[in-house]
Protein backbone atom coordinates (compact mmCIF):
# COMPACT_ATOMS: atom_id res chain seq x y z
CA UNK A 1 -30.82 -57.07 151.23
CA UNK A 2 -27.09 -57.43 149.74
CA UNK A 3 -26.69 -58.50 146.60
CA UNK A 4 -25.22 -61.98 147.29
CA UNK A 5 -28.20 -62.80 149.07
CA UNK A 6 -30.87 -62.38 146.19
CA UNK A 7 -29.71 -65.98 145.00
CA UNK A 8 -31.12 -67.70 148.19
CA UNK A 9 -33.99 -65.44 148.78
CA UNK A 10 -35.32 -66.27 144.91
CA UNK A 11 -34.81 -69.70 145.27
CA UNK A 12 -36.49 -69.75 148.93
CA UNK A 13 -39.52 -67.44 147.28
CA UNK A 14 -39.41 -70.69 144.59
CA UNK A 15 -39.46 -73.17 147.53
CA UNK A 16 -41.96 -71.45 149.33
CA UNK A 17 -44.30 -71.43 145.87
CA UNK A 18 -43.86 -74.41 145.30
CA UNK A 19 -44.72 -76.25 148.83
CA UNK A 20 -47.95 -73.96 149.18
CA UNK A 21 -49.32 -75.06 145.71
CA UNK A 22 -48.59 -78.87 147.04
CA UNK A 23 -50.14 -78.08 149.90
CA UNK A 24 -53.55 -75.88 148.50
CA UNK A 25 -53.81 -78.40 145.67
CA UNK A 26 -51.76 -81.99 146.49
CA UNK A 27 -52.45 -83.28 143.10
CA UNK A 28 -50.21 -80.87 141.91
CA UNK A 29 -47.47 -82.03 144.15
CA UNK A 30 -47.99 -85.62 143.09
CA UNK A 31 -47.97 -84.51 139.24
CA UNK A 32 -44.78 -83.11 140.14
CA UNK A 33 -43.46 -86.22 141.15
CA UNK A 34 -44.76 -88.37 139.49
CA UNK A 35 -46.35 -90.51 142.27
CA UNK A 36 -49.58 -91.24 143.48
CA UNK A 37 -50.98 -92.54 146.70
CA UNK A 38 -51.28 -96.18 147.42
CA UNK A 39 -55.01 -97.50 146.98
CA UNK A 40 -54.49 -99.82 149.20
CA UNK A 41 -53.87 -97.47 152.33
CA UNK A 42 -55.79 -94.36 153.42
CA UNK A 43 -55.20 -90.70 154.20
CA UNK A 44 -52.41 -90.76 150.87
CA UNK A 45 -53.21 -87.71 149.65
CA UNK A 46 -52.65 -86.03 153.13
CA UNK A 47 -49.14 -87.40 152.78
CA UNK A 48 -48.38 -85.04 149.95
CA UNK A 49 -49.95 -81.86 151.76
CA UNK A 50 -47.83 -82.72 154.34
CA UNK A 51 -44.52 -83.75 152.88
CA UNK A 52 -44.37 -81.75 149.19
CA UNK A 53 -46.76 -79.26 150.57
CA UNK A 54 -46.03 -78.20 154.78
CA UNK A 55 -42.57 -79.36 154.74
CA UNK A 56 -41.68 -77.47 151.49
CA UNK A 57 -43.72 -74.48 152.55
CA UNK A 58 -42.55 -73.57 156.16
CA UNK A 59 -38.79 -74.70 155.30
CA UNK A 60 -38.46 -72.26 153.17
CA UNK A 61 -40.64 -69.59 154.72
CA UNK A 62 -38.30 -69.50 157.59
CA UNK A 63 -35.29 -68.36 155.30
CA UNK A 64 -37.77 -65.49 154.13
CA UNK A 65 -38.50 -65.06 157.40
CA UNK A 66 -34.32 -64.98 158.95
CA UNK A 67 -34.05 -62.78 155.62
CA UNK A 68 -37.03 -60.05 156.65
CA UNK A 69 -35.87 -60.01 160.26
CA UNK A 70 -31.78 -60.33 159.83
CA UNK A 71 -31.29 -56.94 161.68
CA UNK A 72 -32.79 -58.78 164.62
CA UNK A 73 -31.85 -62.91 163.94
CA UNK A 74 -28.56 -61.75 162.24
CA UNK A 75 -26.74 -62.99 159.29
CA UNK A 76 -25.86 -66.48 161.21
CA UNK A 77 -29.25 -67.24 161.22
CA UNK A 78 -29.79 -66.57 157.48
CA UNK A 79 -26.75 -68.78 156.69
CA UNK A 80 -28.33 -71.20 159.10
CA UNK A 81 -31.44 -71.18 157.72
CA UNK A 82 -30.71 -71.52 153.80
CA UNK A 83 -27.36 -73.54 154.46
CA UNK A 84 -30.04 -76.50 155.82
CA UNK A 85 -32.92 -75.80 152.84
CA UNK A 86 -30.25 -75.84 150.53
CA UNK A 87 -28.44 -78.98 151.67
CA UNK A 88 -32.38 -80.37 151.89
CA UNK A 89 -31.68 -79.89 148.02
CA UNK A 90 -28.40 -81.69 147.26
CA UNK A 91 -29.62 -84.20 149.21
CA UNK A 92 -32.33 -84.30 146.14
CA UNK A 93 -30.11 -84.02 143.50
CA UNK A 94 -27.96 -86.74 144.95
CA UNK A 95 -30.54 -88.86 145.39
CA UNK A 96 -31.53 -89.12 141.98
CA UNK A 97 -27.73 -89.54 140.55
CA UNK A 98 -27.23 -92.94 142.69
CA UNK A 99 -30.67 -93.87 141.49
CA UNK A 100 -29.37 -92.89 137.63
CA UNK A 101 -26.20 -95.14 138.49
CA UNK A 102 -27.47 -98.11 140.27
CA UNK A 103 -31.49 -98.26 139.15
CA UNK A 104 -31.50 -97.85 135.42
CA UNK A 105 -30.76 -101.26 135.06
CA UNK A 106 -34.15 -102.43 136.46
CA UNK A 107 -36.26 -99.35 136.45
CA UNK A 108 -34.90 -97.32 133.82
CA UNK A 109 -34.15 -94.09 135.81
CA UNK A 110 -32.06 -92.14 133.36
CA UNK A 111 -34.37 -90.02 131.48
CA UNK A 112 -34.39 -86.47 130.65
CA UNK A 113 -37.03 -85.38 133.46
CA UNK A 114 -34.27 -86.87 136.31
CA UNK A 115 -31.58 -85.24 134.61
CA UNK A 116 -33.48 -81.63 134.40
CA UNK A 117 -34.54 -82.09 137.87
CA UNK A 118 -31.16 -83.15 138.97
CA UNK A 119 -29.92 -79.57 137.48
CA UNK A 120 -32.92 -77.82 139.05
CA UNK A 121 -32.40 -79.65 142.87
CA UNK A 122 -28.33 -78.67 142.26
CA UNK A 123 -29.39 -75.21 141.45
CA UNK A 124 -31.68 -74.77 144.17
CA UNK A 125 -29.30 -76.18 146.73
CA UNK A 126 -26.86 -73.98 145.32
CA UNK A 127 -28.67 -70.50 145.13
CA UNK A 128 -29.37 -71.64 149.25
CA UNK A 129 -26.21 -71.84 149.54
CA UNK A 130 -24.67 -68.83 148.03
CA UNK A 131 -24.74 -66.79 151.86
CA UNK A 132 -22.78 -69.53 153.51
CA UNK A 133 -20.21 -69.98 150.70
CA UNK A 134 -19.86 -65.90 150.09
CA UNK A 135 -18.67 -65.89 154.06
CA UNK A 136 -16.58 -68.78 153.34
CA UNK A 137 -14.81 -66.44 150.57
CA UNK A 138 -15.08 -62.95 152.39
């Protein structure tokens, strides 16, 4: 492994942790959150095993997985792979800064856990991305 890929392989280990702990215990997921699921409908807790759990899990498995096979998949497929995982992670981060901007007003969304997760989603996305923009600049 080169040395401008450790970035994306530590945040994809991170990613990885993360969705199998949402998926082994989903009230860890929701704690995470901060949501839990509706009374009012069943199978809720299924939708975090399968959302903060699955999803989180196999996404970024497969950049571990383009990382431990890149002689065969290539470096494309690495760039590929954490490029989309990473931009899963802006998309995050962005999220939450319109919902800073145009909720607080009415549901007093600027607090310090959406700010620190804003930095941890940007820094995700980011360590993803570091293959994609190191080609960019080589």
């Amino acid at each position: 492994m080169e040395l401008i890929q450790i970035p994306a392989a530590g945040a994809a280990a991170i990613g990885c942790a993360m969705g199998a702990a949402s998926l082994l215990v989903p009230r860890w997921g929701a704690t995470v959150v901060r949501l839990q699921p509706d009374p009012r409908w069943r199978g809720g807790w299924s939708e975090f095993r399968a959302s903060y759990g699955g999803a989180f899990f196999l996404g970024h498995a497969a950049i571990l997985l383009t990382f431990v096979m890149q002689a065969q998949a290539g470096m494309a497929a690495l760039m590929g792979t954490s490029f989309a995982m990473g931009a899963f992670w802006m998309g995050m981060a962005l999220g939450r800064i319109v919902s800073m901007a145009a909720d607080h007003g009415q549901y007093q969304t600027r607090t310090g856990y959406n700010a620190a997760a804003v930095v941890f989603e940007s820094l995700m996305g980011l360590a993803l991305w570091v293959p994609f923009l190191a080609h960019l600049g080589g």
